[in-house]
PDB file of N, CA and C in Angstrom:
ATOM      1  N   UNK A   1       0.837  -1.182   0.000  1.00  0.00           N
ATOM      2  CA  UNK A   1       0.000   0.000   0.000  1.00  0.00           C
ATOM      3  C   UNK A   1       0.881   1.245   0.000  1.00  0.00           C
ATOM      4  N   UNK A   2       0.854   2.177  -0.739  1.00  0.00           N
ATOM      5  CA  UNK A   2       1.279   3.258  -0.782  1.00  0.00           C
ATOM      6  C   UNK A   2       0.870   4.075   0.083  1.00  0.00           C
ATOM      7  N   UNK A   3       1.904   5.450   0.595  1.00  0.00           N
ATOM      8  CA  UNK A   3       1.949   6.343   1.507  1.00  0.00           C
ATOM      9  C   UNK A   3       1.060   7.437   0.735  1.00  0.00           C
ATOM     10  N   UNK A   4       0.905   8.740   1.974  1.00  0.00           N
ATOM     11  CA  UNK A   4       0.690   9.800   1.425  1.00  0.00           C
ATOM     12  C   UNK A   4       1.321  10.737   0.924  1.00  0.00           C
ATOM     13  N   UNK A   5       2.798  10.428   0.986  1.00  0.00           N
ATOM     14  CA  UNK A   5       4.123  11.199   0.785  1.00  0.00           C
ATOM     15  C   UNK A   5       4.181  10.308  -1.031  1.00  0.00           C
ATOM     16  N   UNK A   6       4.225   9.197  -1.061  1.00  0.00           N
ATOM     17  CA  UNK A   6       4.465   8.452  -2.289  1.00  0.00           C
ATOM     18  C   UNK A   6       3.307   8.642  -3.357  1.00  0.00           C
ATOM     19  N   UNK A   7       1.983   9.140  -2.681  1.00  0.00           N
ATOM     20  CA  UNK A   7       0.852   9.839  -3.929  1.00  0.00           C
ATOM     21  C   UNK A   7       0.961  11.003  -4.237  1.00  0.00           C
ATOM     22  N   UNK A   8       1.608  11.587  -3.433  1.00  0.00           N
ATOM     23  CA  UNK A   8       1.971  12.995  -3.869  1.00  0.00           C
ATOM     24  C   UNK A   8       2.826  13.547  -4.908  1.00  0.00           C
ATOM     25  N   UNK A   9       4.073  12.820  -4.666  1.00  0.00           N
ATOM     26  CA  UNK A   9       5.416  12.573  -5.318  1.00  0.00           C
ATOM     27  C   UNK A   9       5.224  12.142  -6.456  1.00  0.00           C
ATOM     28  N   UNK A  10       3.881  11.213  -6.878  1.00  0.00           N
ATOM     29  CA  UNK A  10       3.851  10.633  -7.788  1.00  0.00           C
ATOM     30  C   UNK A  10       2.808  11.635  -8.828  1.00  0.00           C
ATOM     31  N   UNK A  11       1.765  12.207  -8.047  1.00  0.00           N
ATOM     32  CA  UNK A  11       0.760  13.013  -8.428  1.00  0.00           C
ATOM     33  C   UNK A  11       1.968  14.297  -9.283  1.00  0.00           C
ATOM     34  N   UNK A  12       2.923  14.769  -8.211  1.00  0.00           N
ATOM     35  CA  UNK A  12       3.530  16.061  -8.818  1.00  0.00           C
ATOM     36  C   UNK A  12       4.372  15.527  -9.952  1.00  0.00           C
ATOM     37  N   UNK A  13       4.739  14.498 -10.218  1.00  0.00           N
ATOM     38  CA  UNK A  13       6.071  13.791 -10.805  1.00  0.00           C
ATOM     39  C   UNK A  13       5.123  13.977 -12.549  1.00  0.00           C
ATOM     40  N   UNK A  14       3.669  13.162 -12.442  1.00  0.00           N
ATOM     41  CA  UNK A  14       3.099  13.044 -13.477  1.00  0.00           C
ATOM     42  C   UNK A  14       2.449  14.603 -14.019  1.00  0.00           C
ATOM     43  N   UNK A  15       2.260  15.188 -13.070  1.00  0.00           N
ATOM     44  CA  UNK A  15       1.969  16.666 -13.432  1.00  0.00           C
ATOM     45  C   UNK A  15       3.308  17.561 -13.870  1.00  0.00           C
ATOM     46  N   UNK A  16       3.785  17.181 -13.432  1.00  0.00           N
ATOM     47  CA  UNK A  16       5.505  18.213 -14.055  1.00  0.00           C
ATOM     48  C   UNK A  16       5.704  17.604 -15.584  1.00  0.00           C
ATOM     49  N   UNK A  17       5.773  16.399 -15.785  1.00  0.00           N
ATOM     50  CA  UNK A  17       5.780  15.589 -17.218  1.00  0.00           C
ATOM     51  C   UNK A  17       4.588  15.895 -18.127  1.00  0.00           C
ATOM     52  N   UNK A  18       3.603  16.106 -17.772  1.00  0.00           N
ATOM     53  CA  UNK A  18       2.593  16.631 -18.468  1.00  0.00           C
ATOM     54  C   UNK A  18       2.860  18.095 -19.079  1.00  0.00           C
ATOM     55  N   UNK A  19       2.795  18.864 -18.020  1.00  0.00           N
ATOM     56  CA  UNK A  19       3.725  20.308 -18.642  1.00  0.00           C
ATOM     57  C   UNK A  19       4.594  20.377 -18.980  1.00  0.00           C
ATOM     58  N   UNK A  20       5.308  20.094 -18.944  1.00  0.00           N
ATOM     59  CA  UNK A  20       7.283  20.231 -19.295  1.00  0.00           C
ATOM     60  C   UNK A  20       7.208  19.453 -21.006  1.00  0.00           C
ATOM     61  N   UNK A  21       6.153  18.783 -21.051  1.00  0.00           N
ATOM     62  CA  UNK A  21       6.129  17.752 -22.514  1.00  0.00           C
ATOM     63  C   UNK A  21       5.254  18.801 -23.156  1.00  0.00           C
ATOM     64  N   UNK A  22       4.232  19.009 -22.576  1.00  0.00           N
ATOM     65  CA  UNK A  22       3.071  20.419 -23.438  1.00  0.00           C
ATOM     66  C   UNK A  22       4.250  21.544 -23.917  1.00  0.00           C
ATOM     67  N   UNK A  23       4.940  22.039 -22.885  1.00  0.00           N
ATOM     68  CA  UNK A  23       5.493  23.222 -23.459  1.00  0.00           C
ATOM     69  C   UNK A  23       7.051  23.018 -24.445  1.00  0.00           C
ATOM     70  N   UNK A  24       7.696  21.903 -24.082  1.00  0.00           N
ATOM     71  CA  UNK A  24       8.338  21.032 -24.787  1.00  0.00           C
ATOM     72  C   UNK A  24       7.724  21.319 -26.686  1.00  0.00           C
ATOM     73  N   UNK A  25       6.540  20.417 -26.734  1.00  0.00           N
ATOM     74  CA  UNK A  25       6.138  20.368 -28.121  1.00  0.00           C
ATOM     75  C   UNK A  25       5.809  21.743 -28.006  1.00  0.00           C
ATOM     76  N   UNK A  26       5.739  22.287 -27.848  1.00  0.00           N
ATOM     77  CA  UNK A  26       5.021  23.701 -28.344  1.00  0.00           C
ATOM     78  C   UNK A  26       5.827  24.789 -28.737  1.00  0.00           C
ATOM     79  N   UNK A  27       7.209  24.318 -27.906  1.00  0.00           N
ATOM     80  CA  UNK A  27       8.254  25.158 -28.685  1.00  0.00           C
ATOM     81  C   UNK A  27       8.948  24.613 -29.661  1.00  0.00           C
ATOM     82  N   UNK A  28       9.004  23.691 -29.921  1.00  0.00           N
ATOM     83  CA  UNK A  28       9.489  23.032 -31.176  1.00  0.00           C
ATOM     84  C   UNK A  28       8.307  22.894 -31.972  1.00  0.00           C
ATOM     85  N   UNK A  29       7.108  22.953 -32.152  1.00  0.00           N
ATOM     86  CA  UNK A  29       6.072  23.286 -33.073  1.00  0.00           C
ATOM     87  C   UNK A  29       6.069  24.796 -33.094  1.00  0.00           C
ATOM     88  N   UNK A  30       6.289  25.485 -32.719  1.00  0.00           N
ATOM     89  CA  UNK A  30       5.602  26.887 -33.074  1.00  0.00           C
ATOM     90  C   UNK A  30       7.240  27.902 -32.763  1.00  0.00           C
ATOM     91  N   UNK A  31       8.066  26.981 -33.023  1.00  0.00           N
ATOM     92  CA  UNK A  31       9.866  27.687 -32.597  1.00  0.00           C
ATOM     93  C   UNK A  31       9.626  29.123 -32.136  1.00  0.00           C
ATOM     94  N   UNK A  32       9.143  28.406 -30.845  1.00  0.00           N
ATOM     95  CA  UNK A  32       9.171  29.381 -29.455  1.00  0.00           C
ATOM     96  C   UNK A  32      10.221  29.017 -28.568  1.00  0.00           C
ATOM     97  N   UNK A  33      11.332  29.673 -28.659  1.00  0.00           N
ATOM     98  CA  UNK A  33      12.137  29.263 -27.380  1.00  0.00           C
ATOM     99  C   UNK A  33      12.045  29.349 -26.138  1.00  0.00           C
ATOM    100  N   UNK A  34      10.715  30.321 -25.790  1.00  0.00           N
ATOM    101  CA  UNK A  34      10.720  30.415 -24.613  1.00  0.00           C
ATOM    102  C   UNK A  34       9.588  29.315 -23.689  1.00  0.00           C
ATOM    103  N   UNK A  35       8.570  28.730 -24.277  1.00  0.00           N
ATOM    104  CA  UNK A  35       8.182  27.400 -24.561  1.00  0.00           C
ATOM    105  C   UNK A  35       9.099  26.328 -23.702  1.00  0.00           C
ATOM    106  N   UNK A  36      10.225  26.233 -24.832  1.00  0.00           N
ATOM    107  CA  UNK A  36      11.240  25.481 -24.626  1.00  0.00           C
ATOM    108  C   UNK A  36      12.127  24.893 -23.080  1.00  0.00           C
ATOM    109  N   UNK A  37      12.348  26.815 -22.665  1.00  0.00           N
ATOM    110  CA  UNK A  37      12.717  27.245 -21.492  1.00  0.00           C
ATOM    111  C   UNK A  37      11.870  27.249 -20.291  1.00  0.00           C
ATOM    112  N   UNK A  38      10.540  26.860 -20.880  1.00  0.00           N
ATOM    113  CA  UNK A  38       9.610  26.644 -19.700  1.00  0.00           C
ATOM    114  C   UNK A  38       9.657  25.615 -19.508  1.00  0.00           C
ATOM    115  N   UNK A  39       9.815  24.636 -20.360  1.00  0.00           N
ATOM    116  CA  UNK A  39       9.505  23.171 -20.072  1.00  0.00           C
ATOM    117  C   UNK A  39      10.733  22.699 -19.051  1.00  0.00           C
ATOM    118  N   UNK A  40      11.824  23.207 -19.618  1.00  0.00           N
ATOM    119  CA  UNK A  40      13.604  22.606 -18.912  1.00  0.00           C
ATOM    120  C   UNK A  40      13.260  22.846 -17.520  1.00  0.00           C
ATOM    121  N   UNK A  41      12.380  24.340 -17.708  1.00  0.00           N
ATOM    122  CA  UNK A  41      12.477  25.222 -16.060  1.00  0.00           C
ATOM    123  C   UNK A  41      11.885  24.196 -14.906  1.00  0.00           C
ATOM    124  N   UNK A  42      10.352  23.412 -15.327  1.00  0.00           N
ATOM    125  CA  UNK A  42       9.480  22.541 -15.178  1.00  0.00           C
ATOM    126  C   UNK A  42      10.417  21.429 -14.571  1.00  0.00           C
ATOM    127  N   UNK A  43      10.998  21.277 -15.605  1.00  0.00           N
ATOM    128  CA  UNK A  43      11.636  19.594 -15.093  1.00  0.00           C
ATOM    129  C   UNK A  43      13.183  19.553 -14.191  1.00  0.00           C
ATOM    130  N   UNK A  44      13.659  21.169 -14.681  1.00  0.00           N
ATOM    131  CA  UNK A  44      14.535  21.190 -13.320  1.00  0.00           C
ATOM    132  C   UNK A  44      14.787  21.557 -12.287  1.00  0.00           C
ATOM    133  N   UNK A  45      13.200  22.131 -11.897  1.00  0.00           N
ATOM    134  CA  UNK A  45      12.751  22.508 -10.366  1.00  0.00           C
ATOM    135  C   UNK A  45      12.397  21.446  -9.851  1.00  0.00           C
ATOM    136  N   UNK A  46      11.621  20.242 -11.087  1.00  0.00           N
ATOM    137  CA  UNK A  46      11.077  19.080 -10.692  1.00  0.00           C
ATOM    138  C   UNK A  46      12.410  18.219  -9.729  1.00  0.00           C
ATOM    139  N   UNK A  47      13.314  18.066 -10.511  1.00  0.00           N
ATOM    140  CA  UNK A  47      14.692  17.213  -9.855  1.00  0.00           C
ATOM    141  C   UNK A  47      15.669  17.517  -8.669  1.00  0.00           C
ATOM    142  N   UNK A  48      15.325  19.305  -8.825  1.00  0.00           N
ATOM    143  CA  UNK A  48      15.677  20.096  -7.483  1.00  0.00           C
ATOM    144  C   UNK A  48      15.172  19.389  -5.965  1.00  0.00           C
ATOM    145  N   UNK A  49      13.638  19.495  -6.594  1.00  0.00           N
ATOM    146  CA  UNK A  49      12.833  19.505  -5.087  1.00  0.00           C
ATOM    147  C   UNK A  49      12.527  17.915  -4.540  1.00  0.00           C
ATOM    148  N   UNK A  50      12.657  17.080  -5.800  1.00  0.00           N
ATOM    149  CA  UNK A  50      12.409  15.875  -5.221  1.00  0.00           C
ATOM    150  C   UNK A  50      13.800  14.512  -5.490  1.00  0.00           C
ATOM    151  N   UNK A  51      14.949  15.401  -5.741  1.00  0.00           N
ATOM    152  CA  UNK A  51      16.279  14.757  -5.580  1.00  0.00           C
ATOM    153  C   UNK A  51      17.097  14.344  -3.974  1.00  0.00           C
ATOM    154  N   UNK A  52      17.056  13.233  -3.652  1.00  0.00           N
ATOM    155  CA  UNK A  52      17.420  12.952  -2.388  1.00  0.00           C
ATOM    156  C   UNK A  52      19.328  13.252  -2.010  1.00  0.00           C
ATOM    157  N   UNK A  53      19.504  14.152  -2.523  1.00  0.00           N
ATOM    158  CA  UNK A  53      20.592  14.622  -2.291  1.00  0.00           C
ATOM    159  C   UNK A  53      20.793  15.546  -0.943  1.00  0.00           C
ATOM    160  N   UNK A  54      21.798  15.430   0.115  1.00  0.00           N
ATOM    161  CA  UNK A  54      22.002  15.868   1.420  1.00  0.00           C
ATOM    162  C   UNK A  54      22.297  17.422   0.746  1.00  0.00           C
ATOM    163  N   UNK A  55      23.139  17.385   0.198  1.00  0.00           N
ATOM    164  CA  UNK A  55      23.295  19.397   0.098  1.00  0.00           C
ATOM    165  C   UNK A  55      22.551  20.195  -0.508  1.00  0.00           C
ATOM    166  N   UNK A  56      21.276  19.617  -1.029  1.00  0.00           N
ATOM    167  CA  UNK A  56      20.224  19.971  -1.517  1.00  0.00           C
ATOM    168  C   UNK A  56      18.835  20.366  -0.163  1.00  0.00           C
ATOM    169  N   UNK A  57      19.185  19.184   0.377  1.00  0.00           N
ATOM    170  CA  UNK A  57      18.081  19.361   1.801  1.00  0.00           C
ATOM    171  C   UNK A  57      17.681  20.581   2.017  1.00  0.00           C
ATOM    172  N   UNK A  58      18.504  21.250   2.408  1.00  0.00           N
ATOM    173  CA  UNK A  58      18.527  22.694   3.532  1.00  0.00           C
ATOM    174  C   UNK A  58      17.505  23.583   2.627  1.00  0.00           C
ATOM    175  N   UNK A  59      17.508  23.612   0.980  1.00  0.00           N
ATOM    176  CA  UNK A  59      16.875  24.403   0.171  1.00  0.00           C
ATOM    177  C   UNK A  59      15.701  23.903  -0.353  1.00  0.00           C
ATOM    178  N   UNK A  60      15.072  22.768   0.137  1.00  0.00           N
ATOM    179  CA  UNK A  60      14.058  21.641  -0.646  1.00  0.00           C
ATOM    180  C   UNK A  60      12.997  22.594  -0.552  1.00  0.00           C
ATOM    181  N   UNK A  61      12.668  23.302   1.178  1.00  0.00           N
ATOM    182  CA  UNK A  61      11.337  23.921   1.011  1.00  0.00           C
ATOM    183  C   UNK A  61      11.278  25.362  -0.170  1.00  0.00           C
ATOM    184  N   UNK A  62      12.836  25.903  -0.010  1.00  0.00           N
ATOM    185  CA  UNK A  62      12.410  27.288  -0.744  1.00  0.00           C
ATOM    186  C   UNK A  62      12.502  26.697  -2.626  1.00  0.00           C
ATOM    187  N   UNK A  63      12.843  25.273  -2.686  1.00  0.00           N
ATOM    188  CA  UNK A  63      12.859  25.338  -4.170  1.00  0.00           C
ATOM    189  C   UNK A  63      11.225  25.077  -4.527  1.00  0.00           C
ATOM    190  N   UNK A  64      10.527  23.899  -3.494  1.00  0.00           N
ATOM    191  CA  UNK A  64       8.838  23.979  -3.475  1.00  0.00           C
ATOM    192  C   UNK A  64       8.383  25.396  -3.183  1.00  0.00           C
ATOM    193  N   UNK A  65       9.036  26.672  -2.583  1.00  0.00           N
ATOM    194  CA  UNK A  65       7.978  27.520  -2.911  1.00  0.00           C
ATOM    195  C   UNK A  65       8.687  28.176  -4.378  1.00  0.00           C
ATOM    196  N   UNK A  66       9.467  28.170  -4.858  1.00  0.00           N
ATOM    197  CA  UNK A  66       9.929  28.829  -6.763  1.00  0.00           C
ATOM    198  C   UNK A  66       9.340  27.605  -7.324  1.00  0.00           C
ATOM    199  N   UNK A  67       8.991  26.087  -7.105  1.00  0.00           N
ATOM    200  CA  UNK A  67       8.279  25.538  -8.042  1.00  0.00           C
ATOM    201  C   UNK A  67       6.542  26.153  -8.425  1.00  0.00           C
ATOM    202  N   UNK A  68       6.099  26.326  -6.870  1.00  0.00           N
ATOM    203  CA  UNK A  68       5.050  27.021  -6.957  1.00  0.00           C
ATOM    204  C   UNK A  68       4.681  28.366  -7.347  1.00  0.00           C
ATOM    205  N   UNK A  69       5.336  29.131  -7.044  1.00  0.00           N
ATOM    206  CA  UNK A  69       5.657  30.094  -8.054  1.00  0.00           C
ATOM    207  C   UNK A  69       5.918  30.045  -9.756  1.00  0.00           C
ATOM    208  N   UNK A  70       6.194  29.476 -10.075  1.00  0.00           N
ATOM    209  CA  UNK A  70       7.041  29.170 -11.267  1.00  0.00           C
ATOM    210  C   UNK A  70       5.553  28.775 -12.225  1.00  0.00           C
ATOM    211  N   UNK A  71       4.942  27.774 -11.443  1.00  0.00           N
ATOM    212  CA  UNK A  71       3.611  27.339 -11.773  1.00  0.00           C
ATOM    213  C   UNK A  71       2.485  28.114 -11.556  1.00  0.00           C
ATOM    214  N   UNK A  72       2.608  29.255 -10.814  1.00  0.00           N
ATOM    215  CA  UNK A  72       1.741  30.182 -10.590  1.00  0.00           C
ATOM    216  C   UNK A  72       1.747  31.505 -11.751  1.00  0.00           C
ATOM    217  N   UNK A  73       3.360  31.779 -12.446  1.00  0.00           N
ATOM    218  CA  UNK A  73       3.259  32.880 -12.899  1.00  0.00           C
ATOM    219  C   UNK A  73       3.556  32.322 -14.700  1.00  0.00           C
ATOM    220  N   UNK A  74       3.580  31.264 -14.792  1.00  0.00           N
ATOM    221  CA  UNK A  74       3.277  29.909 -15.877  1.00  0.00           C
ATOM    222  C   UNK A  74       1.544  30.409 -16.358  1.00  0.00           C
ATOM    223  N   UNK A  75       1.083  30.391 -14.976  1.00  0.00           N
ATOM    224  CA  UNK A  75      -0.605  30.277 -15.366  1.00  0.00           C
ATOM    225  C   UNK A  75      -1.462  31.797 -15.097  1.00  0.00           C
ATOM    226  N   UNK A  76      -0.784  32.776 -15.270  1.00  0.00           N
ATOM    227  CA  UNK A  76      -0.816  34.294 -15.076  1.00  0.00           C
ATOM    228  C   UNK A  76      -0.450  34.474 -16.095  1.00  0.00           C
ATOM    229  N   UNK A  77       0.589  34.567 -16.783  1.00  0.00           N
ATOM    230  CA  UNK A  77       1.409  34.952 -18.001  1.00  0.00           C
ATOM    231  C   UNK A  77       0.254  34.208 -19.564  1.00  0.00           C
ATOM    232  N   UNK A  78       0.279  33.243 -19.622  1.00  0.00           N
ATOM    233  CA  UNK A  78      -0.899  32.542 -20.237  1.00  0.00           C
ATOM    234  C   UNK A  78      -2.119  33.174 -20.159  1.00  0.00           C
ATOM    235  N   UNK A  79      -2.692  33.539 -19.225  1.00  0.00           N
ATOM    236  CA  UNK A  79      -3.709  34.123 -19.320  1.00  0.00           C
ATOM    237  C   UNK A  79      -3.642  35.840 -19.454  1.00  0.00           C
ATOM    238  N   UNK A  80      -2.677  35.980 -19.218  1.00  0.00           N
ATOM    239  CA  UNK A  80      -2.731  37.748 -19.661  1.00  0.00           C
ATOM    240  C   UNK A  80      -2.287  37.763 -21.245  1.00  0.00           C
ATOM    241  N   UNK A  81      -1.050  36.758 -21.750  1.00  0.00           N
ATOM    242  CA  UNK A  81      -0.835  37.120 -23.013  1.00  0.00           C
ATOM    243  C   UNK A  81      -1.303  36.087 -24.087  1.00  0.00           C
ATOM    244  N   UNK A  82      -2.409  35.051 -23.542  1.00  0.00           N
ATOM    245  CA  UNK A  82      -2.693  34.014 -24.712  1.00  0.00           C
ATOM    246  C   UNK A  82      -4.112  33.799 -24.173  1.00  0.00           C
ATOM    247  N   UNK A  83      -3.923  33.175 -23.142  1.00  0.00           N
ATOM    248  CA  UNK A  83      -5.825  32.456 -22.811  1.00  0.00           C
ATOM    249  C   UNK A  83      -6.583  32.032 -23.107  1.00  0.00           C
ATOM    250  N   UNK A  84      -6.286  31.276 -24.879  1.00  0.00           N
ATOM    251  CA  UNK A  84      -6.517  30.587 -25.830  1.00  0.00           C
ATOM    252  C   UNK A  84      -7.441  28.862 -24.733  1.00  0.00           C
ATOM    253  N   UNK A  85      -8.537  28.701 -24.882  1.00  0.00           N
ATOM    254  CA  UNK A  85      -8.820  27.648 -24.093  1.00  0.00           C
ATOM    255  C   UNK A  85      -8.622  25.890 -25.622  1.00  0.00           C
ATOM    256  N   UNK A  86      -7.711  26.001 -25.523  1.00  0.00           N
ATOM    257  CA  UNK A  86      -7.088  24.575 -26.356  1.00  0.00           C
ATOM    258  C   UNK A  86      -7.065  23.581 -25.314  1.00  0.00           C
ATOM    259  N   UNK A  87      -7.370  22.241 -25.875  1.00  0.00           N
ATOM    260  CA  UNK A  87      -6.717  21.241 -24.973  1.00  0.00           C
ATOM    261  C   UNK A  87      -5.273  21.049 -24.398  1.00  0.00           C
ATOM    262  N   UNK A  88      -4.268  21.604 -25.009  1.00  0.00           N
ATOM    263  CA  UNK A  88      -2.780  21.381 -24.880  1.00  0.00           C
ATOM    264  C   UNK A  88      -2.987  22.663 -23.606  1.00  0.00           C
ATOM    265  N   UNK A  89      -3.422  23.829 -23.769  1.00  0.00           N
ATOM    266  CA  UNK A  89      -3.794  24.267 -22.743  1.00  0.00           C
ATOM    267  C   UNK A  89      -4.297  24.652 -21.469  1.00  0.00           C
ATOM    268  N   UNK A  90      -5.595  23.523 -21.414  1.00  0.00           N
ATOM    269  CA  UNK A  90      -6.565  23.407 -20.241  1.00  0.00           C
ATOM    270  C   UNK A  90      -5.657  22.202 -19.653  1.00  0.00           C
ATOM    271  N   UNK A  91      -4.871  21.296 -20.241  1.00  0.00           N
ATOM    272  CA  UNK A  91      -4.310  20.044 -19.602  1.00  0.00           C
ATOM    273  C   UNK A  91      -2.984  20.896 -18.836  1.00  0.00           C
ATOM    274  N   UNK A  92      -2.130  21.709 -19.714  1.00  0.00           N
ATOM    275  CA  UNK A  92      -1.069  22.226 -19.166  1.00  0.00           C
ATOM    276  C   UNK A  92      -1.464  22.712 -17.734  1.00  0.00           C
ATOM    277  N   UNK A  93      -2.531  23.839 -17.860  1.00  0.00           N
ATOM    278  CA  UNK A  93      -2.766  24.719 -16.714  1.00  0.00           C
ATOM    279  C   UNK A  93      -3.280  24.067 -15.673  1.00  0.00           C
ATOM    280  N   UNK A  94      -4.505  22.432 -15.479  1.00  0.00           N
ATOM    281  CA  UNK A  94      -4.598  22.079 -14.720  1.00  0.00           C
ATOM    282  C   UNK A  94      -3.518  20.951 -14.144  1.00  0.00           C
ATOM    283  N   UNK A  95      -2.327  21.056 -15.077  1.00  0.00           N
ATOM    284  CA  UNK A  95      -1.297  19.988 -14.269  1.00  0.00           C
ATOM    285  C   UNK A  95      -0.845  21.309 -13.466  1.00  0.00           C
ATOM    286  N   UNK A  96      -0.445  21.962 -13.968  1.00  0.00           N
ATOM    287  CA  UNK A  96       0.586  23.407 -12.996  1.00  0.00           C
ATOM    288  C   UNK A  96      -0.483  23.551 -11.910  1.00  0.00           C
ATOM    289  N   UNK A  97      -1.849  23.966 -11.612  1.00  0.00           N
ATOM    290  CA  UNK A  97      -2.676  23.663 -10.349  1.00  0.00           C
ATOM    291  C   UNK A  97      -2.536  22.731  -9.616  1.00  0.00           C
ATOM    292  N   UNK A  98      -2.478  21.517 -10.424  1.00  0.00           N
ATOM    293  CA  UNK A  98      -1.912  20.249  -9.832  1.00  0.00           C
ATOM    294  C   UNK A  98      -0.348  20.100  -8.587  1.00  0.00           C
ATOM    295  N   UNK A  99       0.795  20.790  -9.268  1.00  0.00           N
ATOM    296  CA  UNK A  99       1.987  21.016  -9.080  1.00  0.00           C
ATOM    297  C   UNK A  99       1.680  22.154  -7.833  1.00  0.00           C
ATOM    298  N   UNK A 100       1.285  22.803  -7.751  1.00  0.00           N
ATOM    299  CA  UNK A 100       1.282  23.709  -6.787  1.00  0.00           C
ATOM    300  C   UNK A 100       0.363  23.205  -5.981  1.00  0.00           C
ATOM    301  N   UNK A 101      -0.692  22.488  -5.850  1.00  0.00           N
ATOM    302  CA  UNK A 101      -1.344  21.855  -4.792  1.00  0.00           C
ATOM    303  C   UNK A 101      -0.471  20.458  -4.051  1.00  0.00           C
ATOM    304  N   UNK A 102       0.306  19.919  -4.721  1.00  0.00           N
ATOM    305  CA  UNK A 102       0.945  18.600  -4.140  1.00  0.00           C
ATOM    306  C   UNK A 102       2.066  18.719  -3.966  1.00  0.00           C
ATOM    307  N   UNK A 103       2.826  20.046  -4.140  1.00  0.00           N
ATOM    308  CA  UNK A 103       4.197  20.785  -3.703  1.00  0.00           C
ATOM    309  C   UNK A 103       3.771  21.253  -2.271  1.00  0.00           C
ATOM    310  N   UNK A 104       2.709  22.077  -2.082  1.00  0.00           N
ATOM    311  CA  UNK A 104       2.204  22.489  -1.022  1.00  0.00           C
ATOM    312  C   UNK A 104       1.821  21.517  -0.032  1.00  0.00           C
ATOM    313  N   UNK A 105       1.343  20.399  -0.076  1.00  0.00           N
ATOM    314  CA  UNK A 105       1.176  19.310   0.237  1.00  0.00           C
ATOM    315  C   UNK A 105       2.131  18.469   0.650  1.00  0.00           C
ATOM    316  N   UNK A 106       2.778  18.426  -0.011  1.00  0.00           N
ATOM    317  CA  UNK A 106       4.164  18.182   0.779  1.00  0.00           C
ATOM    318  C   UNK A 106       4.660  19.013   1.267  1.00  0.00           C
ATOM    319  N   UNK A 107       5.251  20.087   1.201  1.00  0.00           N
ATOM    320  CA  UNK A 107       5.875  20.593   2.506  1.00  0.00           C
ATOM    321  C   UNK A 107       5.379  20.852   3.646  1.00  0.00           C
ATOM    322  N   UNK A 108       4.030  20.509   3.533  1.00  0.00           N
ATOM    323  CA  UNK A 108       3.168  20.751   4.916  1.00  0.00           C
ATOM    324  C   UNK A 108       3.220  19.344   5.733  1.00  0.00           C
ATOM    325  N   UNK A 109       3.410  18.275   4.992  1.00  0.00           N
ATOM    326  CA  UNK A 109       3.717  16.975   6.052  1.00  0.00           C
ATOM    327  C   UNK A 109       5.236  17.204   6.073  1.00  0.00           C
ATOM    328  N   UNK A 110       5.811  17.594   5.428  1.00  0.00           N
ATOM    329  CA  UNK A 110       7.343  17.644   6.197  1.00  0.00           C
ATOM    330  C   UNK A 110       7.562  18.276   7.505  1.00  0.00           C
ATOM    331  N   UNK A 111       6.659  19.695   7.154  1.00  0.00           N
ATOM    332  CA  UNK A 111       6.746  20.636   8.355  1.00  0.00           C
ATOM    333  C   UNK A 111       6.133  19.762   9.387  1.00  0.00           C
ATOM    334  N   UNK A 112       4.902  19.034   9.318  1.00  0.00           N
ATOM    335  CA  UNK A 112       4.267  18.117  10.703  1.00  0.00           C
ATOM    336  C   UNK A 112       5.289  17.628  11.103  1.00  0.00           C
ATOM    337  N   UNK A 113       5.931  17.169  10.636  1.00  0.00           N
ATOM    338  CA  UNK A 113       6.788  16.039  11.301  1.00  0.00           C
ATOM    339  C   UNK A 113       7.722  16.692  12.596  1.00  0.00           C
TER     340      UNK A 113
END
């Protein structure tokens, strides 16, 4: 049986891959580099925050709050300069909701502990 720490991890893991692949194709379909740079950004906050590395520790919570951020101004920026309701879109924006609810989620059972 799986934990609540291991649905989370897994919830944010599949939500970061969902976006990071949306904005991925989208800059190589529509040679947007900045697309591109969102997706890398996606997947290397993703490896930041959930890499079990000791000299990483000390910074895990402030990289979960720039992931959440990151995913917050992801889904601000979109809606001020596109807001286009596409599927590649409504999936992107509700994984980044996703990402910021189960980032938050975890650091709040870390902090219990």
């Amino acid at each position: 049986m799986m934990d609540s720490k291991m649905v989370t991890r897994i919830l944010l893991s599949m939500a970061v891959l969902i976006t990071a692949v949306i904005h991925l194709y989208l800059g190589m379909v529509y040679d947007a580099f900045i697309f591109i740079l969102n997706g890398i950004g996606f997947l290397g906050l993703w490896g930041l925050f959930l890499l079990p590395m000791a000299f990483l520790r000390p910074y895990r919570r402030w990289v979960g709050f720039v992931l959440m951020g990151y995913s917050a101004i992801t889904i601000l920026l979109w809606a001020v300069l596109n807001g286009k309701l596409d599927v590649a879109s409504i999936s992107a924006k509700l994984a980044e909701l996703v990402i910021i609810v189960t980032v938050w989620l975890d650091l709040q059972r870390v902090e219990q502990k």
